[in-house]
N, C-alpha and C. Protein backbone atom coordinates (compact mmCIF):
# COMPACT_ATOMS: atom_id res chain seq x y z
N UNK A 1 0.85 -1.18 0.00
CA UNK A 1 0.00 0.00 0.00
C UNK A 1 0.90 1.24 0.00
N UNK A 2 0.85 2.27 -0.80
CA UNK A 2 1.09 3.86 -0.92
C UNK A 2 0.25 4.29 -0.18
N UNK A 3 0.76 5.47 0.47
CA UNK A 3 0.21 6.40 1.10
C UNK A 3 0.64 7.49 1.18
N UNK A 4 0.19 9.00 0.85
CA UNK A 4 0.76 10.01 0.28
C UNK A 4 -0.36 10.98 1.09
N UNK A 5 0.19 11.81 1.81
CA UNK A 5 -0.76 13.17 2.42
C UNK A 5 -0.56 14.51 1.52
N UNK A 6 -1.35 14.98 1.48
CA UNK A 6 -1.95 16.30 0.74
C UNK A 6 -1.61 17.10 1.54
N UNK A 7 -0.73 18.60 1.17
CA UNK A 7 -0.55 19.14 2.20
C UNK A 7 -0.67 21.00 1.59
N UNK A 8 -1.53 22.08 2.79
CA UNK A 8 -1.94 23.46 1.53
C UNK A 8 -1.03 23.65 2.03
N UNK A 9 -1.03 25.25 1.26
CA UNK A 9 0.20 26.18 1.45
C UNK A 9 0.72 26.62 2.61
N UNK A 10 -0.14 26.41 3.76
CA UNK A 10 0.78 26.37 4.91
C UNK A 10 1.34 25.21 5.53
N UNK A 11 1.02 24.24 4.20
CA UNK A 11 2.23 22.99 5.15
C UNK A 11 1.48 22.09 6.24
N UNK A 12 -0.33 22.47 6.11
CA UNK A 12 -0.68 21.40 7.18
C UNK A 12 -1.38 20.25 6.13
N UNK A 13 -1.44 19.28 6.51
CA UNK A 13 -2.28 18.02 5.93
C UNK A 13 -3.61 17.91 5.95
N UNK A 14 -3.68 18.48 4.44
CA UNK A 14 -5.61 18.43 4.67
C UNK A 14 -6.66 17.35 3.66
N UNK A 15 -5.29 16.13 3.37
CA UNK A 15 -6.09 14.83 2.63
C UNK A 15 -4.73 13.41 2.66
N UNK A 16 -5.32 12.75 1.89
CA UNK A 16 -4.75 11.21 1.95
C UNK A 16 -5.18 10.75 0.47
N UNK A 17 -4.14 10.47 0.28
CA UNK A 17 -4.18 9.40 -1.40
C UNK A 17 -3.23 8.20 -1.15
N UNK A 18 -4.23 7.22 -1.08
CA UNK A 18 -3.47 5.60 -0.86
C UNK A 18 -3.99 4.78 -2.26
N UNK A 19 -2.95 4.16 -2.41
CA UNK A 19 -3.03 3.25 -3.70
C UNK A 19 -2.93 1.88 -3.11
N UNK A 20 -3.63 0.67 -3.26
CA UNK A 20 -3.71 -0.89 -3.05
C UNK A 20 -3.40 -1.79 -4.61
N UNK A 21 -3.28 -2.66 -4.27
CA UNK A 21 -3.04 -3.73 -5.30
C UNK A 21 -4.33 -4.39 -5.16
N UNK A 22 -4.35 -4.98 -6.51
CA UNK A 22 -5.30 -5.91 -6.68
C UNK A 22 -5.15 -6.72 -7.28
N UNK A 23 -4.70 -8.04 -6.65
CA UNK A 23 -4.44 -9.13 -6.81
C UNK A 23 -5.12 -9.89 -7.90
N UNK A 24 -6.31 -10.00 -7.51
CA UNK A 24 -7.46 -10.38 -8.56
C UNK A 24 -8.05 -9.64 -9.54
N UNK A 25 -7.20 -8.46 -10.16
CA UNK A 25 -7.72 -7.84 -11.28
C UNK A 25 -6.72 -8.59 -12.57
N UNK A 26 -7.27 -8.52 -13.64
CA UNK A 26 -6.44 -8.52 -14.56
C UNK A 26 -5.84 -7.25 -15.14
N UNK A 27 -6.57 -6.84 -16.02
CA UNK A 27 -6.16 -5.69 -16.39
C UNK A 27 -5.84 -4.51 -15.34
N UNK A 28 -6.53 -4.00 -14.44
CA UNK A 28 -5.78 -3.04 -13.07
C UNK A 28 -5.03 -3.59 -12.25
N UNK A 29 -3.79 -3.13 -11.97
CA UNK A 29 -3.00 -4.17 -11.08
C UNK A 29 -3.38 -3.08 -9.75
N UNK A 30 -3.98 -1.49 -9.23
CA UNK A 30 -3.83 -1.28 -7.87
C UNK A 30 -5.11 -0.08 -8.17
N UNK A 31 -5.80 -0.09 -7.49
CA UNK A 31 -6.51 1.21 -6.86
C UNK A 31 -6.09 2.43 -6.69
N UNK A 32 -6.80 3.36 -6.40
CA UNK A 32 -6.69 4.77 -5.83
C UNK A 32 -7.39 5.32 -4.88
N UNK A 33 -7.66 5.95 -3.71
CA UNK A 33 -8.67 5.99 -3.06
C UNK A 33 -7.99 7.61 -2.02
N UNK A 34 -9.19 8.13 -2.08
CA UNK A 34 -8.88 9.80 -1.75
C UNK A 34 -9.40 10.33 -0.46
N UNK A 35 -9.17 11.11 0.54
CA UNK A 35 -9.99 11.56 1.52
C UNK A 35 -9.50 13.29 1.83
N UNK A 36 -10.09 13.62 2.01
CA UNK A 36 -10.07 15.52 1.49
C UNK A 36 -11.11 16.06 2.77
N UNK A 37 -9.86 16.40 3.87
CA UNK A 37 -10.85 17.39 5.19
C UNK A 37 -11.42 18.54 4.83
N UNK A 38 -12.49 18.55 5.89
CA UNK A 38 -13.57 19.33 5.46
C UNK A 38 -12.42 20.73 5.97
N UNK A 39 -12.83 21.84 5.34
CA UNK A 39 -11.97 23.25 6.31
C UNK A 39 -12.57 23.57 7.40
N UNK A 40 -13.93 23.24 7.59
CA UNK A 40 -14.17 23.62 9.33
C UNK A 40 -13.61 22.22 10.15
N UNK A 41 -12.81 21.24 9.58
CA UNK A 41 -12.62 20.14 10.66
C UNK A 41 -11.01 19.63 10.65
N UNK A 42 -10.63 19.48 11.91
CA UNK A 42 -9.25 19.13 12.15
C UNK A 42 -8.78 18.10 11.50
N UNK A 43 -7.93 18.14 10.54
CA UNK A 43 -7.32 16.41 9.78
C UNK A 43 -6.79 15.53 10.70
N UNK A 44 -7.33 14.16 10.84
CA UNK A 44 -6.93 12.73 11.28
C UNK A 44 -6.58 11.88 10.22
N UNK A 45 -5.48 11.70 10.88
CA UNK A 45 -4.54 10.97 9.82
C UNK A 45 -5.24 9.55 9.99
N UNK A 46 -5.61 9.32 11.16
CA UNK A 46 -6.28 7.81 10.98
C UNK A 46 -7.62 7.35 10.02
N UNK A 47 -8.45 8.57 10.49
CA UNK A 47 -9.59 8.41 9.60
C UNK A 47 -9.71 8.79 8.29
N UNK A 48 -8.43 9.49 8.24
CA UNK A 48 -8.50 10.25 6.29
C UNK A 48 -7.81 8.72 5.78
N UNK A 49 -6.96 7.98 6.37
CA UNK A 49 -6.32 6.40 5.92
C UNK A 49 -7.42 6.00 5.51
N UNK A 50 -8.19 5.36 6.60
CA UNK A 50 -9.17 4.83 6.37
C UNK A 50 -10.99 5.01 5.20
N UNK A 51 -10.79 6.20 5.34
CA UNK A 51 -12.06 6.65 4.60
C UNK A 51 -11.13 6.51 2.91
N UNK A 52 -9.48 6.80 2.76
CA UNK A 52 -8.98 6.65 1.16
C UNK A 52 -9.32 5.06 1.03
N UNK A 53 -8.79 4.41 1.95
CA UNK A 53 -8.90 3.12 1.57
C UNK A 53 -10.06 2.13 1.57
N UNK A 54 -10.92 2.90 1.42
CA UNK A 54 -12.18 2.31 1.28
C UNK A 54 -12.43 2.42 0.38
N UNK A 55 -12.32 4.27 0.05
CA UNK A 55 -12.39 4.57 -1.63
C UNK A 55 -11.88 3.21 -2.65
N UNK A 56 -10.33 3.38 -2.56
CA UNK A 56 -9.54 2.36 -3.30
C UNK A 56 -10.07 0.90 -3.48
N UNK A 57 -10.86 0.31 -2.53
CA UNK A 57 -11.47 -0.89 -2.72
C UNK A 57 -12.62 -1.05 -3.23
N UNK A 58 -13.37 0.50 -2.90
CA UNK A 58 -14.62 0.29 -3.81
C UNK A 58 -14.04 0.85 -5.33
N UNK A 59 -12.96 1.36 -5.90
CA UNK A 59 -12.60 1.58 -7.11
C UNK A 59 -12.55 0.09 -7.26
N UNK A 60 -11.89 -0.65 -6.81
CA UNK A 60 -11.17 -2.31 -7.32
C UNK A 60 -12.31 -2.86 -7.23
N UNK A 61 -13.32 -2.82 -6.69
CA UNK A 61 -14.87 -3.60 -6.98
C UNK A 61 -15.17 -3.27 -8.24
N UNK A 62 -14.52 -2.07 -9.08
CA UNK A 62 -15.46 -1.79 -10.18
C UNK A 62 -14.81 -1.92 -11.18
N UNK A 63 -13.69 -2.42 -10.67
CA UNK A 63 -12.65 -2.24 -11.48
C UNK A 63 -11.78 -1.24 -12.25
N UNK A 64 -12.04 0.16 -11.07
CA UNK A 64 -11.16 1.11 -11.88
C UNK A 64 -9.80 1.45 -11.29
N UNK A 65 -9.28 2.51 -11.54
CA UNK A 65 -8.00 3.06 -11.05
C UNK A 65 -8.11 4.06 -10.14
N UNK A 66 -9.40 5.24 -10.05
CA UNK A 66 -9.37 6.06 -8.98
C UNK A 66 -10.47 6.22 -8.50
N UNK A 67 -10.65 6.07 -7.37
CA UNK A 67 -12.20 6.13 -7.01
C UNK A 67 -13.08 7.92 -7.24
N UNK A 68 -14.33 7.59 -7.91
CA UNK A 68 -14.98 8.67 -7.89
C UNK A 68 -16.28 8.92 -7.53
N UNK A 69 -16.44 9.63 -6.26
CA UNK A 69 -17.60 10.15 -5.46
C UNK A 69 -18.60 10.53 -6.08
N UNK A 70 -19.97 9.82 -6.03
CA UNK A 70 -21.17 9.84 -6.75
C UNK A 70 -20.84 10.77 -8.18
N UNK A 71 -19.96 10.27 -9.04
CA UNK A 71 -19.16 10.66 -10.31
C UNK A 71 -19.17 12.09 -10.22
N UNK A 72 -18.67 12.41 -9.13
CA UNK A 72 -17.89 14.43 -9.30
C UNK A 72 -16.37 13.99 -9.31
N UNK A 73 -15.93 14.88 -10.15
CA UNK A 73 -14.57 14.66 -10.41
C UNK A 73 -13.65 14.60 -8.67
N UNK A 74 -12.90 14.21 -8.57
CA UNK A 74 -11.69 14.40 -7.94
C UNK A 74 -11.10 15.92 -7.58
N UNK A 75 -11.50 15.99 -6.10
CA UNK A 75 -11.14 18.11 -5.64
C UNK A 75 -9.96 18.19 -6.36
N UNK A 76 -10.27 19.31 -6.64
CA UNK A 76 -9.05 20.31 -7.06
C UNK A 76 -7.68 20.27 -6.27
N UNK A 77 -7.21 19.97 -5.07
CA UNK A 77 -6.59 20.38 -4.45
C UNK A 77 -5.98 18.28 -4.50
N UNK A 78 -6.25 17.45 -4.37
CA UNK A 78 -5.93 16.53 -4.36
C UNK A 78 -5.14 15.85 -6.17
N UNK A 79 -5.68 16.27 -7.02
CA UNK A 79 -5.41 16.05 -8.18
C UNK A 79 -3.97 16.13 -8.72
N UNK A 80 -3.22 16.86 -8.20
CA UNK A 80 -1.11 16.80 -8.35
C UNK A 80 -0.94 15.35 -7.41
N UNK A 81 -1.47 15.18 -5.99
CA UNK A 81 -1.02 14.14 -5.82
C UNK A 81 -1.40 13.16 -5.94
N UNK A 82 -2.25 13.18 -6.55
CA UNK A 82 -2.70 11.72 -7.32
C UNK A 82 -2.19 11.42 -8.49
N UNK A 83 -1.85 11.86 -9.28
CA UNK A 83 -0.88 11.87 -10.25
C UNK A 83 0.51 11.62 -9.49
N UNK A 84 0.76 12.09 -8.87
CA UNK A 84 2.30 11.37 -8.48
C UNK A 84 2.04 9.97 -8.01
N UNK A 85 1.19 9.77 -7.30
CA UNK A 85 0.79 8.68 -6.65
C UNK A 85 0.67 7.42 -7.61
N UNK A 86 -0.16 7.66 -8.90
CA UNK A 86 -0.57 6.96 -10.13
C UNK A 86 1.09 6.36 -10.58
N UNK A 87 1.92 7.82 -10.60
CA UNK A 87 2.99 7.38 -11.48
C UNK A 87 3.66 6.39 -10.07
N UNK A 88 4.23 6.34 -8.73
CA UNK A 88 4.56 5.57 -8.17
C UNK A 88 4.28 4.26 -8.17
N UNK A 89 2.44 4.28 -8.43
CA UNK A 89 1.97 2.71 -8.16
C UNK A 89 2.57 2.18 -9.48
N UNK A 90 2.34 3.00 -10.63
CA UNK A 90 2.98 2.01 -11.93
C UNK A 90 4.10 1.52 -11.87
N UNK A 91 5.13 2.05 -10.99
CA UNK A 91 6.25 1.63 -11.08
C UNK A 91 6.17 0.91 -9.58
N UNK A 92 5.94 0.26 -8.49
CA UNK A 92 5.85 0.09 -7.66
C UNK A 92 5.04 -1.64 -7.66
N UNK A 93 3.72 -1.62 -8.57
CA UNK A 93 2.92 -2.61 -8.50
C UNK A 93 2.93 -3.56 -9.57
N UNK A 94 3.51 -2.65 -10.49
CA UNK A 94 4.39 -3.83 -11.86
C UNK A 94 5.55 -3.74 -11.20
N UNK A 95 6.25 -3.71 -10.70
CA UNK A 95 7.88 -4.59 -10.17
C UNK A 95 7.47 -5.59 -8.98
N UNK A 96 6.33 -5.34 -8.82
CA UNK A 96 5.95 -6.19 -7.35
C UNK A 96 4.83 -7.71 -7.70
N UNK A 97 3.66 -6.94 -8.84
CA UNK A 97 3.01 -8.12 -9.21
C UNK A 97 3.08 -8.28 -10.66
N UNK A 98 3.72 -8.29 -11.18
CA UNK A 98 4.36 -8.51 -12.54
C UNK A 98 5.38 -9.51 -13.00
C-alpha cells in the first residue's frame, strides 16, 4: 500500500491518497482511493487512511484506477497528488506483481 498526504500552502495536511493492489484484477494491477478534510474540521490521519482506503477498494470492486464520489470529479486540491501517486503505483505494483 502507498500512502501520500496532501498538504496546503501552509504545510498542514488536509487529505490522503493511498493506492492498493489488486491481486485479482487482470487488467488493473492497484486502486486509488482519496480523503479531502472538510476546512471547518481538524485532519486525522487515521480516519483520512481509512475513509482513502475504502475509496480504493470500492474503485477495485469496479474495477477502476481512482475512485470517484457519486461521479464528481476528484477536488481540485488533491489532483497533483494523485498523479504522483498513479505514477509511483505504476512503477511500484508492476515490479511487485508482474
Amino acid at each position: 500500500m502507498i500512502v501520500m498526504y496532501v498538504r496546503n500552502g501552509l504545510q498542514q495536511k488536509i487529505g490522503v491518497i493511498v493506492a492498493i493492489a489488486n491481486d485479482h484484477m487482470d487488467d488493473v494491477t492497484y486502486s486509488i482511493g482519496w480523503s479531502k478534510c472538510n476546512k471547518r474540521d481538524k485532519f486525522d490521519r487515521n480516519l483520512g487512511i481509512e475513509i482513502a482506503t475504502m475509496r480504493a477498494l470500492m474503485a477495485a470492486n469496479k474495477n477502476e484506477v481512482i475512485f470517484t464520489h457519486k461521479d464528481k470529479p476528484v477536488p481540485r486540491a488533491l489532483r497533483k497528488t494523485i498523479n504522483i501517486v498513479s505514477l509511483r503505483s505504476d512503477k511500484y505494483f508492476k515490479r511487485r506483481y508482474h
